[in-house]
PDB file of N, CA and C in Angstrom:
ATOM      1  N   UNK A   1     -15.411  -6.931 -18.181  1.00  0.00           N
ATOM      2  CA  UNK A   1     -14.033  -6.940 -17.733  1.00  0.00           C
ATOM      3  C   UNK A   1     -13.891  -7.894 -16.550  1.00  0.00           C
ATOM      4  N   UNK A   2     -13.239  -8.905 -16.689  1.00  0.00           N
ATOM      5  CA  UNK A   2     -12.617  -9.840 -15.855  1.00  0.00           C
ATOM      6  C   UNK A   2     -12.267  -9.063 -14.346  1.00  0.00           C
ATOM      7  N   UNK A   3     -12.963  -9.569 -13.240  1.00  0.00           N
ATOM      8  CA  UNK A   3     -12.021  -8.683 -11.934  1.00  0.00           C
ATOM      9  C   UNK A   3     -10.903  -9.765 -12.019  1.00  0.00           C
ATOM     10  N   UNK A   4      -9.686  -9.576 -11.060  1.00  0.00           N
ATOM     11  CA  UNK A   4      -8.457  -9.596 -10.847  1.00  0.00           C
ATOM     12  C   UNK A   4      -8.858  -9.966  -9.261  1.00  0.00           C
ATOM     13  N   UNK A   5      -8.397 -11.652  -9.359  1.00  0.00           N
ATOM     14  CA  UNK A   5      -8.018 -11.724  -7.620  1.00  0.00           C
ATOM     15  C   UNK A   5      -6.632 -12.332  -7.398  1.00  0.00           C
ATOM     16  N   UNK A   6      -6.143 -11.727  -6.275  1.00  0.00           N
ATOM     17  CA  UNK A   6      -5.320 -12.370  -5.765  1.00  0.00           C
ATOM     18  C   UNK A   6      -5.063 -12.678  -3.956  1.00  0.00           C
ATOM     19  N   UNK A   7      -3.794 -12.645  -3.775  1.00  0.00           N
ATOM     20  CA  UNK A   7      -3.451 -13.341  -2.519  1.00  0.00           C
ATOM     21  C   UNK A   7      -1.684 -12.496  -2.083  1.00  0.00           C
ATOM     22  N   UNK A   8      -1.611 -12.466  -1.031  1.00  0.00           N
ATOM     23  CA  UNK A   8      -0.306 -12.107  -0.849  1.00  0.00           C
ATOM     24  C   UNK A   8      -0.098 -13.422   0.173  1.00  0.00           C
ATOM     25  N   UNK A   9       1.570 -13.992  -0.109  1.00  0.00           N
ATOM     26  CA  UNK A   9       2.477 -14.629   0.759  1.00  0.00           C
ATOM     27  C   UNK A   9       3.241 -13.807   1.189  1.00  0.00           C
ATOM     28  N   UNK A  10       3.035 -14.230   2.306  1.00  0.00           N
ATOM     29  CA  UNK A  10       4.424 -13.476   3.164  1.00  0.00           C
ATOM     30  C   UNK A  10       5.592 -14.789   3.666  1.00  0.00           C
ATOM     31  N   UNK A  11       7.028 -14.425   3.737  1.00  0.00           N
ATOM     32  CA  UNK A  11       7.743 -15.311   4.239  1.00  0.00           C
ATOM     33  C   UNK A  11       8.898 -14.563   4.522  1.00  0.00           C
ATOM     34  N   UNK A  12       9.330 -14.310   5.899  1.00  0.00           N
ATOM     35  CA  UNK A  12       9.871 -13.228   7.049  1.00  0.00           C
ATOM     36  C   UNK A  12       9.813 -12.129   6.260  1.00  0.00           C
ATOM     37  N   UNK A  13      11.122 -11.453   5.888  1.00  0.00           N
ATOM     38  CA  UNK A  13      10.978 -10.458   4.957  1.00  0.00           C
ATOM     39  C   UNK A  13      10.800 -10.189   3.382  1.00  0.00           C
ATOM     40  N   UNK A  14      10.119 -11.372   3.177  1.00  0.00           N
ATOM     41  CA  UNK A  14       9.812 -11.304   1.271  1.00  0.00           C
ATOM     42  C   UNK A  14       8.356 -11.563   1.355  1.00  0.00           C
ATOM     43  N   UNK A  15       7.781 -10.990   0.328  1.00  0.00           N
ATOM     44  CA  UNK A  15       6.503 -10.749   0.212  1.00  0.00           C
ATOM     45  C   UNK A  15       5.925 -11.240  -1.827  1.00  0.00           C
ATOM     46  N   UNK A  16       4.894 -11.535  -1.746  1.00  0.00           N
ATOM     47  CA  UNK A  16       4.697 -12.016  -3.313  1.00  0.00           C
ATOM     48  C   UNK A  16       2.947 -11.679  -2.841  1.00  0.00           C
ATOM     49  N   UNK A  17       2.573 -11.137  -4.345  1.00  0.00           N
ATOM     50  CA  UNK A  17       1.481 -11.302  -4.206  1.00  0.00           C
ATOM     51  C   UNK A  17       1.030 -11.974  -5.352  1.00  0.00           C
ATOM     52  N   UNK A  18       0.001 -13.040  -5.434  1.00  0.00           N
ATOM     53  CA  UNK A  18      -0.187 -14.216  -6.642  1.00  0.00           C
ATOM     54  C   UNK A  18      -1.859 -14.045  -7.105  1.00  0.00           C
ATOM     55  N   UNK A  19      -2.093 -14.058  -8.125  1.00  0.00           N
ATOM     56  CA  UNK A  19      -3.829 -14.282  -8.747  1.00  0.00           C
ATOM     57  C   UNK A  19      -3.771 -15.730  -8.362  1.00  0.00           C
ATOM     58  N   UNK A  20      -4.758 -16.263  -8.719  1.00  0.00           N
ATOM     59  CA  UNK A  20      -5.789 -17.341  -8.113  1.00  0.00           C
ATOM     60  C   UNK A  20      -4.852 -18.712  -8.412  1.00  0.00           C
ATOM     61  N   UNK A  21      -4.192 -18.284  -9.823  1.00  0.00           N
ATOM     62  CA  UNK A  21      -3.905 -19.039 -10.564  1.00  0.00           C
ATOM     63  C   UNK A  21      -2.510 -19.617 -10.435  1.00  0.00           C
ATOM     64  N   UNK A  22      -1.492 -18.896  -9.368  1.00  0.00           N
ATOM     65  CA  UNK A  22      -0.511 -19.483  -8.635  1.00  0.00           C
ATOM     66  C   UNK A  22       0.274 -18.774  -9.221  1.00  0.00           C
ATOM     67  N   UNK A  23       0.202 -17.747 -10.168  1.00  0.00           N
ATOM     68  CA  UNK A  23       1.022 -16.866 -10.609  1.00  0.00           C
ATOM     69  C   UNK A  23       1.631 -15.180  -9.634  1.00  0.00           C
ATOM     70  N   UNK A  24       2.772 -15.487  -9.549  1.00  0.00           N
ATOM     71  CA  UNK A  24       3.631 -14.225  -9.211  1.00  0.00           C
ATOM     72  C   UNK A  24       3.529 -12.862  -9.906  1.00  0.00           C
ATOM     73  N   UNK A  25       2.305 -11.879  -9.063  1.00  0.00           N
ATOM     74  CA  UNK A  25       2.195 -10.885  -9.958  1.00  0.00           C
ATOM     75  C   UNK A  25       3.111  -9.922  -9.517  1.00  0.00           C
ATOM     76  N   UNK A  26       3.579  -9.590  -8.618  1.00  0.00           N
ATOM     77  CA  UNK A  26       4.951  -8.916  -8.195  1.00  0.00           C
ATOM     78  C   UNK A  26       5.175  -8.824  -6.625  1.00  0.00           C
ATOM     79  N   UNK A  27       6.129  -8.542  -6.185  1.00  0.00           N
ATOM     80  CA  UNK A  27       7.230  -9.089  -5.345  1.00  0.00           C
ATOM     81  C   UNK A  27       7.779  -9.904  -5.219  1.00  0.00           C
ATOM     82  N   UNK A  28       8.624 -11.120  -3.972  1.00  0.00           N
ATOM     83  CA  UNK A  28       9.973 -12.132  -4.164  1.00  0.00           C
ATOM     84  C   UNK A  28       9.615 -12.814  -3.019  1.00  0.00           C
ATOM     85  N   UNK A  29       9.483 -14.350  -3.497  1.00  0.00           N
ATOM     86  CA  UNK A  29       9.991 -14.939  -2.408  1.00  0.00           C
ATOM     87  C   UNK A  29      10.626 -16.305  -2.978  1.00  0.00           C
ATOM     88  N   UNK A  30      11.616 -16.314  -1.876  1.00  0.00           N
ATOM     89  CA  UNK A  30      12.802 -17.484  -2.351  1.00  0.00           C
ATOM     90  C   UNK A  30      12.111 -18.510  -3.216  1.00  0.00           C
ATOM     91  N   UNK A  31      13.046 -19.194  -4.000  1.00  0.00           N
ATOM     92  CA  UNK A  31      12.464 -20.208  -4.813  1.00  0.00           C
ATOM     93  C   UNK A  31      11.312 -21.531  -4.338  1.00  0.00           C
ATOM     94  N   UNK A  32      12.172 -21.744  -3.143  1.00  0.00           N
ATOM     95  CA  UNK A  32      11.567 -23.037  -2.515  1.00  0.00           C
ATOM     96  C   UNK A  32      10.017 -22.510  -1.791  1.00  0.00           C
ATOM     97  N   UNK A  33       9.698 -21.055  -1.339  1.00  0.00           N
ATOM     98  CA  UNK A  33       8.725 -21.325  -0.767  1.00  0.00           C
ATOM     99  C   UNK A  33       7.735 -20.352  -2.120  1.00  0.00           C
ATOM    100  N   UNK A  34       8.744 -19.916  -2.819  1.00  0.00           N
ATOM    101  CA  UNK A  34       7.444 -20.070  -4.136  1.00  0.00           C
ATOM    102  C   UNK A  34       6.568 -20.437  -4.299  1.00  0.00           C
ATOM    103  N   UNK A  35       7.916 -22.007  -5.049  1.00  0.00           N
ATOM    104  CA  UNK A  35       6.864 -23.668  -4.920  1.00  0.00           C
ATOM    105  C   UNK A  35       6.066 -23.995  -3.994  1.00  0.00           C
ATOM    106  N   UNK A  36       6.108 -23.583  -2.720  1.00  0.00           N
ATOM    107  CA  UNK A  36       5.262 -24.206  -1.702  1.00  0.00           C
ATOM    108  C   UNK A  36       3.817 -23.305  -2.092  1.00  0.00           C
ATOM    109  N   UNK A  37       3.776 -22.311  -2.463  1.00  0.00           N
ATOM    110  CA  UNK A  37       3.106 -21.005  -2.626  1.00  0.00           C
ATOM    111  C   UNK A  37       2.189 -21.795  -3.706  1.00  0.00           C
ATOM    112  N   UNK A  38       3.014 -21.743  -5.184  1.00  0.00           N
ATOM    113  CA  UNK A  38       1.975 -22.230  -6.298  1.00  0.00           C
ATOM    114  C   UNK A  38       1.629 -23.636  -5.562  1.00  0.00           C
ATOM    115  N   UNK A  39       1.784 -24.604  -4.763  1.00  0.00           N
ATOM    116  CA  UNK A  39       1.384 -25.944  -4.823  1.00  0.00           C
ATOM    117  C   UNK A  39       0.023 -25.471  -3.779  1.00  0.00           C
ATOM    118  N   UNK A  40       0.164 -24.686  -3.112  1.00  0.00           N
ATOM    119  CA  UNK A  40      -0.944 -24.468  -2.091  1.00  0.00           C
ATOM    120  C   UNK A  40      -2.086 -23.802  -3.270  1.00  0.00           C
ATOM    121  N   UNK A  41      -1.695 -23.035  -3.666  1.00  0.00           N
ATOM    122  CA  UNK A  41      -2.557 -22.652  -4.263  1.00  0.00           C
ATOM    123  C   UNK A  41      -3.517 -23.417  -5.124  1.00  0.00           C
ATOM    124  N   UNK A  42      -2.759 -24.304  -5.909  1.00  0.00           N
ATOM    125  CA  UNK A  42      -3.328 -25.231  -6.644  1.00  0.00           C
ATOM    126  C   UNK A  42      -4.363 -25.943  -5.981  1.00  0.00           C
ATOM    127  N   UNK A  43      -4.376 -26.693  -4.373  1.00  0.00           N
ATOM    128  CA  UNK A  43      -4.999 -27.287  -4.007  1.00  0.00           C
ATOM    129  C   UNK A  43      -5.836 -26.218  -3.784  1.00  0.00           C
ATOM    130  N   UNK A  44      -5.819 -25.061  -3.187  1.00  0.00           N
ATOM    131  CA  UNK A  44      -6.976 -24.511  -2.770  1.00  0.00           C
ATOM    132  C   UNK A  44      -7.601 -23.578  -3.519  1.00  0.00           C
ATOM    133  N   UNK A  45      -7.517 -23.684  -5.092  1.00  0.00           N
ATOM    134  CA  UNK A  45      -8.331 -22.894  -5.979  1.00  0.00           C
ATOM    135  C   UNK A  45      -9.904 -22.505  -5.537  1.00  0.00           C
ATOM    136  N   UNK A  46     -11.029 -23.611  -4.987  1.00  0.00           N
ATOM    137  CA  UNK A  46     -12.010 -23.603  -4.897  1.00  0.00           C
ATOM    138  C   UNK A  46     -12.508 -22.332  -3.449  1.00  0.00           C
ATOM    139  N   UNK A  47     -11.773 -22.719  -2.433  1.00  0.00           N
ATOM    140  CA  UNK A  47     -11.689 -21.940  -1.495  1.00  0.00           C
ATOM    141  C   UNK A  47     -11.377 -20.634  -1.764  1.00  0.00           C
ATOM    142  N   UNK A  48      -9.902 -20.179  -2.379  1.00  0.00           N
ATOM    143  CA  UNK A  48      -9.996 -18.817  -2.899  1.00  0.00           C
ATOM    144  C   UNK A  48     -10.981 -18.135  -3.811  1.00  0.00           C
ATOM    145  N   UNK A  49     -11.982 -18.746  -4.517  1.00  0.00           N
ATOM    146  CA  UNK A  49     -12.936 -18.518  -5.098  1.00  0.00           C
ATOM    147  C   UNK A  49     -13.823 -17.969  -4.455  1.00  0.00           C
ATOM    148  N   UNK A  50     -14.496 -19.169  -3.299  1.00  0.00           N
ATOM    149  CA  UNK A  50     -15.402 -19.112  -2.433  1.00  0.00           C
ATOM    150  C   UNK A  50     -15.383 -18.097  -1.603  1.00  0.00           C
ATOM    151  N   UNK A  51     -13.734 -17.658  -1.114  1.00  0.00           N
ATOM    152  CA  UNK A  51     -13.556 -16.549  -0.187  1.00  0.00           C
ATOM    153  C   UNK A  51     -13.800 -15.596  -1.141  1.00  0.00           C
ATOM    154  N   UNK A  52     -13.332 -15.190  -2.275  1.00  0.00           N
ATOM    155  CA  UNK A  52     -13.054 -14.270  -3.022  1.00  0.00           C
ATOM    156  C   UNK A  52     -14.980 -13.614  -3.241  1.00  0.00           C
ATOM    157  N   UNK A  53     -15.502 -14.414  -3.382  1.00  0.00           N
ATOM    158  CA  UNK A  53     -17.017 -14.291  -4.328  1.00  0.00           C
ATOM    159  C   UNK A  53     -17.646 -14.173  -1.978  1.00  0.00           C
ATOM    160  N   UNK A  54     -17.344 -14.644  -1.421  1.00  0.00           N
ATOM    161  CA  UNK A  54     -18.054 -13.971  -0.432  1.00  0.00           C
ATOM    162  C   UNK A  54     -17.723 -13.037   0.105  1.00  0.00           C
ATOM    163  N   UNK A  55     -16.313 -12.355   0.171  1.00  0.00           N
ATOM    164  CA  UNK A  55     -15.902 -10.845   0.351  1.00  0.00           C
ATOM    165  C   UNK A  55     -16.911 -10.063  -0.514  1.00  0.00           C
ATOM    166  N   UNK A  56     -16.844 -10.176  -1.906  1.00  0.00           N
ATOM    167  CA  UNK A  56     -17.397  -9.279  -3.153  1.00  0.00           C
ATOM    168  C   UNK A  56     -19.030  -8.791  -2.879  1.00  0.00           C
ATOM    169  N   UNK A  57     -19.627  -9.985  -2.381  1.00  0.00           N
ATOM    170  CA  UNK A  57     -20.961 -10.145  -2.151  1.00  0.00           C
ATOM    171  C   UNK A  57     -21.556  -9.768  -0.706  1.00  0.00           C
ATOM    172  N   UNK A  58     -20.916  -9.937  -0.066  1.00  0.00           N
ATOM    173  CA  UNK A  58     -21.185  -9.975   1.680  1.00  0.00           C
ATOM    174  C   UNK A  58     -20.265  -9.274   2.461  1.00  0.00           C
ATOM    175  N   UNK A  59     -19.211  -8.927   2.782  1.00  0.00           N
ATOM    176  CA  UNK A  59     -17.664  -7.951   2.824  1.00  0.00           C
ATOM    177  C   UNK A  59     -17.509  -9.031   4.130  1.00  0.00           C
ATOM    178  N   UNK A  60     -18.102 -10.782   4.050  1.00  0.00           N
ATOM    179  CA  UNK A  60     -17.510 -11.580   4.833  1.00  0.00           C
ATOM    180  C   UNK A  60     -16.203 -12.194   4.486  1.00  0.00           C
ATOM    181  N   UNK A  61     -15.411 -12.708   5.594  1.00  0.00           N
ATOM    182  CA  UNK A  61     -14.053 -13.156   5.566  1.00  0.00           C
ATOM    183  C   UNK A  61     -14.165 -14.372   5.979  1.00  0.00           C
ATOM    184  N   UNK A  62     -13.540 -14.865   4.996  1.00  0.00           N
ATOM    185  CA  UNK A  62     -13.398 -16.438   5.189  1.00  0.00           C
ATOM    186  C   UNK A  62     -11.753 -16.810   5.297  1.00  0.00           C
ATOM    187  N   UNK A  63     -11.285 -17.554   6.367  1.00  0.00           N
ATOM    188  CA  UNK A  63      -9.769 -17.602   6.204  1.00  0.00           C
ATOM    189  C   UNK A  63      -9.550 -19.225   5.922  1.00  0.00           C
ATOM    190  N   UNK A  64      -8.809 -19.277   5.125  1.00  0.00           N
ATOM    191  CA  UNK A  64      -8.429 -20.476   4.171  1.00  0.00           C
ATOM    192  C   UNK A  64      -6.689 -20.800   5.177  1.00  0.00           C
ATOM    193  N   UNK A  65      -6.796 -22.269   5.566  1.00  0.00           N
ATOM    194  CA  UNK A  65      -5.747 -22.248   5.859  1.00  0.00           C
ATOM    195  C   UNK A  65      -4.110 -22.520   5.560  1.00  0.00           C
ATOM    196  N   UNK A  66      -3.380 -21.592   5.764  1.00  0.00           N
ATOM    197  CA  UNK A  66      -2.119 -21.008   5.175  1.00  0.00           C
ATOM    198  C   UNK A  66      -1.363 -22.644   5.396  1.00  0.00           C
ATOM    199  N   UNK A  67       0.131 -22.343   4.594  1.00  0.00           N
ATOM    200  CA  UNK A  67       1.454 -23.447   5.014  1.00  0.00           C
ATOM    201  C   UNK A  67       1.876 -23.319   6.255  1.00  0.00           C
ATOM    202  N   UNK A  68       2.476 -24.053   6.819  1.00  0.00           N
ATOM    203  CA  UNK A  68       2.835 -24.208   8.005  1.00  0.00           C
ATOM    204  C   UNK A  68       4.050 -24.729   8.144  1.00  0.00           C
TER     205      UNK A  68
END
């Protein structure tokens, strides 16, 4: 069985939480910072991996850096 990762965006009061893959698995955030959401993501597939597989393995935190 496949694990399931994801990510939560936050943006003031809307919240989304997304799998790896830039997909919206539930909650809202405005259209435009969506897009900003899946485009980040896209670039940083490798990193969410890397963080993802060293939490799982080590319960270390790696912070990947957010939009700005």
């Amino acid at each position: 069985m496949k694990q399931v990762s994801y990510f939560h965006a936050k943006y003031p009061e809307y919240e989304g939480v997304y799998d790896f893959e830039g997909n919206l698995v539930t909650g809202e955030l405005p259209k435009k910072q969506r897009r900003l959401v899946e485009a980040w993501c896209e670039l940083h597939t490798d990193e969410l991996n890397a963080a993802w597989t060293a939490w799982n393995e080590s319960g270390e935190v790696i912070k990947i850096e957010g939009l700005r």
